[in-house]
N, C-alpha and C. Protein backbone atom coordinates (compact mmCIF):
# COMPACT_ATOMS: atom_id res chain seq x y z
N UNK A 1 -9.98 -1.44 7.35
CA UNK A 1 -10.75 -0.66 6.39
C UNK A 1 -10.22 -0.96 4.99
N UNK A 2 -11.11 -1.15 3.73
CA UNK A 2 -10.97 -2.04 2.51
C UNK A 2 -11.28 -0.91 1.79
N UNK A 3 -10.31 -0.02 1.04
CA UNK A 3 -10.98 1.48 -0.14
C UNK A 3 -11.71 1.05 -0.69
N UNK A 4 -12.92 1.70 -0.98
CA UNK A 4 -13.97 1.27 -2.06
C UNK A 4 -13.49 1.46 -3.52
N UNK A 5 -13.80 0.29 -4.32
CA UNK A 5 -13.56 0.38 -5.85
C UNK A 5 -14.86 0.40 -6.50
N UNK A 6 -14.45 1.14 -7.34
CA UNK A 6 -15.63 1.34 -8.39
C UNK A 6 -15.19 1.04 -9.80
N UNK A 7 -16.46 0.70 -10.72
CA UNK A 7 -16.23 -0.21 -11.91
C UNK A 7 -15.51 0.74 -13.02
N UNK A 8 -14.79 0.54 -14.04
CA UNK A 8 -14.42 1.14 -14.99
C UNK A 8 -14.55 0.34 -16.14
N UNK A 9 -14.55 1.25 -17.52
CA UNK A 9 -14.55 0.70 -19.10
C UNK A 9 -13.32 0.45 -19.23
N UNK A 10 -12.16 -0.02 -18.46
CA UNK A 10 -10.57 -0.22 -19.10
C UNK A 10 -10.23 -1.38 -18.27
N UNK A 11 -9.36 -1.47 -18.92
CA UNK A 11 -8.40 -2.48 -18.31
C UNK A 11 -6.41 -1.82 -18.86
N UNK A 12 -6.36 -1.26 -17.29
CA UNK A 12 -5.24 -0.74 -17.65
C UNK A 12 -4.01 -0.74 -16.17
N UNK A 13 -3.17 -0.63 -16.36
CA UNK A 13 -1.98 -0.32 -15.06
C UNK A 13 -2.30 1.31 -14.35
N UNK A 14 -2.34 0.77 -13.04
CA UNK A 14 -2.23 2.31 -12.30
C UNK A 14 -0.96 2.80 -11.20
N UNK A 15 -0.84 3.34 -11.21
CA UNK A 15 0.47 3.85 -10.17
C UNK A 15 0.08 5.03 -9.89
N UNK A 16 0.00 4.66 -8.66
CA UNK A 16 0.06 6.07 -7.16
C UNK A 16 0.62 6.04 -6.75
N UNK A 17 1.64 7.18 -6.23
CA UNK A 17 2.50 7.41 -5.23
C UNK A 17 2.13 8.49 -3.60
N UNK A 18 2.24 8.24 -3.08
CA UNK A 18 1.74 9.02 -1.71
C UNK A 18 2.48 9.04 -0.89
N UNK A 19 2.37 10.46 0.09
CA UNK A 19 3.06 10.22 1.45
C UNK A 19 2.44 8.81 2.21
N UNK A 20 2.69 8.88 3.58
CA UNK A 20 2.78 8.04 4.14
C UNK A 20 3.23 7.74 5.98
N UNK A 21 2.62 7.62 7.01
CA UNK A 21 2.74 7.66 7.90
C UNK A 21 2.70 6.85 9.16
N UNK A 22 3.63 6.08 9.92
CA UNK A 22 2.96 5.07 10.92
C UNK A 22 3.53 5.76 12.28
N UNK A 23 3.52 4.91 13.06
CA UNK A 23 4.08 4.97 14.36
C UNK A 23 5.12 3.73 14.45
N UNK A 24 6.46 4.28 14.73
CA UNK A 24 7.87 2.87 15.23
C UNK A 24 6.97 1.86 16.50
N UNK A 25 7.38 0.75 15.74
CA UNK A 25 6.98 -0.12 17.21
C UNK A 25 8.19 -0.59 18.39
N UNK A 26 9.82 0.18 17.54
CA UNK A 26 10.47 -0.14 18.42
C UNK A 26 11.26 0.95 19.10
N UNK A 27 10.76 2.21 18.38
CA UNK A 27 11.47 3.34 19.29
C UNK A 27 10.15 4.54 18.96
N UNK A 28 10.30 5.27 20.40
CA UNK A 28 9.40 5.94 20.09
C UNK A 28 9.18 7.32 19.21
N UNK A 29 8.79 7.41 17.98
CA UNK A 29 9.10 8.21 16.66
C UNK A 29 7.80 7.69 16.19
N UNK A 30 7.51 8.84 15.34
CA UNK A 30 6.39 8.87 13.94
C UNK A 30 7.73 8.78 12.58
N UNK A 31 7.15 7.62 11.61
CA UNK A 31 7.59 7.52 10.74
C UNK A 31 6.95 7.44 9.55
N UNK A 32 7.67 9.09 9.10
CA UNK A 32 7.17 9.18 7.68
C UNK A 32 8.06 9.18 6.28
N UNK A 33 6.76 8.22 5.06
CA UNK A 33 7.58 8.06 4.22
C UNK A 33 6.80 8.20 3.03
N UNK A 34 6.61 7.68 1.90
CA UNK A 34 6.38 7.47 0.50
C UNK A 34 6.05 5.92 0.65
N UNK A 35 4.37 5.67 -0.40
CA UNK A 35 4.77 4.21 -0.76
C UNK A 35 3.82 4.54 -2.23
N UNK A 36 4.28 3.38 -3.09
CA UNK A 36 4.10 3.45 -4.20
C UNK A 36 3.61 1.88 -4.46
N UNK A 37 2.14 2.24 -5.26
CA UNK A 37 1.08 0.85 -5.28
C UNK A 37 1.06 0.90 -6.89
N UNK A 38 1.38 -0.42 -7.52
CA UNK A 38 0.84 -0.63 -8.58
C UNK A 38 0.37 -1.50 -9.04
N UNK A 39 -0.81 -1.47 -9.63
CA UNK A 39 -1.99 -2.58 -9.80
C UNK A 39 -2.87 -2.73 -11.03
N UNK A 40 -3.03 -3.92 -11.83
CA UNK A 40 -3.84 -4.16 -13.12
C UNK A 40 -5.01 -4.04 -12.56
N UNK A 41 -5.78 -2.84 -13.04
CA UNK A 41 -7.64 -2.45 -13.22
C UNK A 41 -7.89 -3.29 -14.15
N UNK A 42 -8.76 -4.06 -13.63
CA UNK A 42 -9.78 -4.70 -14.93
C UNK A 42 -10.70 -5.06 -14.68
N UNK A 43 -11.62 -3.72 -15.14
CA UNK A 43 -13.12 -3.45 -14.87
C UNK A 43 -13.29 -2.81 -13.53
N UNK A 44 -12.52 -2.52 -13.00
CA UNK A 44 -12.59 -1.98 -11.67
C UNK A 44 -10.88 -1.35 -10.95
N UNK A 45 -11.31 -0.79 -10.35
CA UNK A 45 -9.80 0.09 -9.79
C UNK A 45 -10.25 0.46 -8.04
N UNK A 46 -9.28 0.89 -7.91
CA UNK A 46 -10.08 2.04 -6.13
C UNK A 46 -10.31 3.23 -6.37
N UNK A 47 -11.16 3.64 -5.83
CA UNK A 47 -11.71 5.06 -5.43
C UNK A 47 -10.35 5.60 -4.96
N UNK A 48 -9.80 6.89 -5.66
CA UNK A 48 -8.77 7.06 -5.14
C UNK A 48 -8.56 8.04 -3.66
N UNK A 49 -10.12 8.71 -3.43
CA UNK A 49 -10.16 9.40 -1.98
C UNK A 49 -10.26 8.37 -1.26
N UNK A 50 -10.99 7.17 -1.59
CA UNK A 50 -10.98 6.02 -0.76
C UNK A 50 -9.95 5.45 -0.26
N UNK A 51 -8.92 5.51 -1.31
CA UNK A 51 -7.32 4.81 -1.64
C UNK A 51 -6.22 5.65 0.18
N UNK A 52 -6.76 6.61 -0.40
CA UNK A 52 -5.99 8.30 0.26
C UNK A 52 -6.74 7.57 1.90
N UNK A 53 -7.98 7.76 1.93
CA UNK A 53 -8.62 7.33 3.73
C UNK A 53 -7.54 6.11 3.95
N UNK A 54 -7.52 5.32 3.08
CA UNK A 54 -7.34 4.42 4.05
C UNK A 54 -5.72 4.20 4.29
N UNK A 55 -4.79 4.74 3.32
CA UNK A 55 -3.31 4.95 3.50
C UNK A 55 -3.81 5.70 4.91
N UNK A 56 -4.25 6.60 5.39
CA UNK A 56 -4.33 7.34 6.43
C UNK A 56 -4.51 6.87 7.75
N UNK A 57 -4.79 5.80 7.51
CA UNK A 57 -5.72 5.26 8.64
C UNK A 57 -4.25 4.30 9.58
N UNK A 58 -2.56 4.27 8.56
CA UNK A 58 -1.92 4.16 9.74
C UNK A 58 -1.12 4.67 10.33
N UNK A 59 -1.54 6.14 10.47
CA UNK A 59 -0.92 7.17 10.50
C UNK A 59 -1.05 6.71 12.23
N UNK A 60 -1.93 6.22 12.82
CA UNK A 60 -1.79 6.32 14.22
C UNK A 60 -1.76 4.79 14.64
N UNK A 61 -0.96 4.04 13.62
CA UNK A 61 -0.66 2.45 14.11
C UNK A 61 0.48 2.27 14.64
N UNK A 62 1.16 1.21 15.25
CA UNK A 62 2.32 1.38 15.69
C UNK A 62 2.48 -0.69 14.50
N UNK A 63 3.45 0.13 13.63
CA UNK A 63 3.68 -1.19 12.80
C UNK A 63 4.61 -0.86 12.19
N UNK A 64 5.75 -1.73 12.04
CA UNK A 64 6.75 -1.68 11.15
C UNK A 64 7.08 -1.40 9.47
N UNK A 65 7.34 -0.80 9.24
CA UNK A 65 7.64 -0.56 7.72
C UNK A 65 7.35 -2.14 6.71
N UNK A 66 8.31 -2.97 6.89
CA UNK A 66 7.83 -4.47 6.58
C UNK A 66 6.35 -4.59 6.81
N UNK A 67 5.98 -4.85 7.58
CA UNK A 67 4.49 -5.24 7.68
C UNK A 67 3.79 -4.21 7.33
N UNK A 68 4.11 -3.03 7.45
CA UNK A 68 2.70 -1.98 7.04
C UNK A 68 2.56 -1.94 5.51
N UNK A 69 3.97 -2.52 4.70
CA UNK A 69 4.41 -2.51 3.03
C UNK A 69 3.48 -4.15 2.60
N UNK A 70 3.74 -5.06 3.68
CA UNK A 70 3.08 -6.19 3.36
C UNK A 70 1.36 -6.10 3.20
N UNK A 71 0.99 -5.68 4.16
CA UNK A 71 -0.26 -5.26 4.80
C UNK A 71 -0.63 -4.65 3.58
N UNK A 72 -0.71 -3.54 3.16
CA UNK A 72 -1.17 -2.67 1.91
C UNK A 72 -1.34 -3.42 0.79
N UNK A 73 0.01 -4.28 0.38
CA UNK A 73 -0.73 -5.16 -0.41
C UNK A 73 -1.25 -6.11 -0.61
N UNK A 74 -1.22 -6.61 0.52
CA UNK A 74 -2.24 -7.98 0.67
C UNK A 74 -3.64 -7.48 1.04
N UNK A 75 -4.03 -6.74 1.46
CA UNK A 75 -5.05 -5.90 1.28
C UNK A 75 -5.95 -5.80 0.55
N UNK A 76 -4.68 -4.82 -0.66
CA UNK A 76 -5.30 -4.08 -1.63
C UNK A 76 -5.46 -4.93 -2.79
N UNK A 77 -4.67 -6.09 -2.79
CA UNK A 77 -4.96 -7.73 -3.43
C UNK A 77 -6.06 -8.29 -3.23
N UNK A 78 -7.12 -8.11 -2.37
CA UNK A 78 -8.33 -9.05 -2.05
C UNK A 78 -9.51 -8.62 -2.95
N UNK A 79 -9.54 -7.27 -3.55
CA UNK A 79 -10.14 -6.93 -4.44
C UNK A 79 -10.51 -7.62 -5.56
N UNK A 80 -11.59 -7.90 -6.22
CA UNK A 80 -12.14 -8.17 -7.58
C UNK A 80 -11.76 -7.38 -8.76
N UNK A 81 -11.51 -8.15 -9.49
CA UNK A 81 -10.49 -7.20 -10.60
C UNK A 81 -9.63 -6.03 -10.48
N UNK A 82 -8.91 -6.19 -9.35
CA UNK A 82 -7.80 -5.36 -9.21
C UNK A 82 -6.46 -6.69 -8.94
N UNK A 83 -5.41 -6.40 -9.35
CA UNK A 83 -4.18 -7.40 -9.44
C UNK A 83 -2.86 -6.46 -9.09
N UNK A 84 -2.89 -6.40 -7.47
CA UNK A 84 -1.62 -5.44 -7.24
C UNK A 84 -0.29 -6.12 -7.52
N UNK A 85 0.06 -5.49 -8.15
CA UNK A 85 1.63 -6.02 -8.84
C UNK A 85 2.71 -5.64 -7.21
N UNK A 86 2.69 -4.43 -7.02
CA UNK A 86 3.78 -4.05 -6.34
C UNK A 86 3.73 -3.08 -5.38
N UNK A 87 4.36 -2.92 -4.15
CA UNK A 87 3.41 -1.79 -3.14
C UNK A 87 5.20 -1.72 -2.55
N UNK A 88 5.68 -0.52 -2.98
CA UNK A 88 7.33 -0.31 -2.46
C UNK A 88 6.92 0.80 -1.39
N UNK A 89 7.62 1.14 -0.58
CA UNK A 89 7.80 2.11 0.41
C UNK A 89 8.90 2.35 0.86
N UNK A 90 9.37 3.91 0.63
CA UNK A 90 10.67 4.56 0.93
C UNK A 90 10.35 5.04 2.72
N UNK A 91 11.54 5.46 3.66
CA UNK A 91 11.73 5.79 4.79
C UNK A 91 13.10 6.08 5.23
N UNK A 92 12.56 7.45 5.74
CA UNK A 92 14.10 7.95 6.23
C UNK A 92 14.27 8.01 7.70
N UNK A 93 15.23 7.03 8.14
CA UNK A 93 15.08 6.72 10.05
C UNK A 93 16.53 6.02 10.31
N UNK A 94 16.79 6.56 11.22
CA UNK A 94 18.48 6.11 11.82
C UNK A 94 19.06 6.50 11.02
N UNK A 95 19.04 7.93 10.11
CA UNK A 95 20.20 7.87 9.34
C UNK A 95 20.46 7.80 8.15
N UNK A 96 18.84 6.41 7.79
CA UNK A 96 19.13 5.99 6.40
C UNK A 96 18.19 5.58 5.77
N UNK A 97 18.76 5.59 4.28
CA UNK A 97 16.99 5.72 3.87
C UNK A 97 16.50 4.61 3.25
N UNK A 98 15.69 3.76 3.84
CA UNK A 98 15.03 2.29 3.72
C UNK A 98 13.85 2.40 2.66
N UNK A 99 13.90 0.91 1.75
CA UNK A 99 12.86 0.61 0.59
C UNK A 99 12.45 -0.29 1.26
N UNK A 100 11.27 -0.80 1.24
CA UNK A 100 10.39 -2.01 1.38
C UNK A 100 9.64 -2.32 0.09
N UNK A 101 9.73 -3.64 -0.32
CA UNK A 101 8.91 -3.75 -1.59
C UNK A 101 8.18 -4.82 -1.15
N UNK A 102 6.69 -5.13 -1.67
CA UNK A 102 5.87 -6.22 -1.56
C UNK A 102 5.70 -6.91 -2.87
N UNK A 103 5.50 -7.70 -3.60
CA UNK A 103 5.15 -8.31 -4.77
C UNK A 103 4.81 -9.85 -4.11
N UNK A 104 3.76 -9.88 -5.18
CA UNK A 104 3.17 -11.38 -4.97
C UNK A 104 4.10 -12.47 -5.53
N UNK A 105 4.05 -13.84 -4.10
CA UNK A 105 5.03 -14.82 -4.29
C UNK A 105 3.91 -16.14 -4.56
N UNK A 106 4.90 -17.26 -4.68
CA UNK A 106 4.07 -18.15 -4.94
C UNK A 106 3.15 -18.79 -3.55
N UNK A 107 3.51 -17.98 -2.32
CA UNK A 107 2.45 -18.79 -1.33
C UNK A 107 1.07 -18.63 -1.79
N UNK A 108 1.32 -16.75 -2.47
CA UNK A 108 -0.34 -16.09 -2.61
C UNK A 108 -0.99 -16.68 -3.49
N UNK A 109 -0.51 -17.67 -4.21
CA UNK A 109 -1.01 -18.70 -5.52
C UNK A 109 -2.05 -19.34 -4.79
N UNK A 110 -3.52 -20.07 -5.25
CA UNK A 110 -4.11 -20.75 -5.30
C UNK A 110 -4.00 -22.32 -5.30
């Protein structure tokens, strides 16, 4: 599922922060955390209830923190005038409390 974006008069930086929810794929636990998306609007952004559905939607996946941090922004990258800079995600599990950051490398280059 792809949040719907809708057009805007700006071209500006956005940052959302949200809870956050998956399922462990290697022990059995719900893991919840925080991830934080930030992305150049230009001419367009996400619907942010749209944004909200679809963070939700892996609330009942069974995927690793790494990939569910990768996933979001490669994702939320396929968009037309949206340019996600950065998609971090905090998690507290075994003890301790894990960051995941995504940012675009040079594979995602053209």
């Amino acid at each position: 599922m792809n949040p719907q974006t809708v057009p805007i008069e700006a071209s500006v930086r956005m940052t959302t922060t949200a809870p956050i929810q998956h399922l462990c794929p290697f022990v059995q636990e719900v893991d919840n955390g925080h991830i934080e998306i930030v992305w150049d609007a230009d001419g367009w952004t996400f619907e942010l209830h749209a944004l909200r559905e679809y963070l939700n939607t892996f609330a009942g996946r069974e995927i690793s923190h790494e990939a569910l941090t990768e996933e979001v922004r490669a994702e939320l990258n396929s968009h037309h005038g949206i340019n996600v800079i950065n998609v971090e995600s905090k998690w507290r599990t075994a003890g301790m409390e894990v960051k995941c950051f995504s940012s675009p490398t040079l594979a995602d280059q053209p």
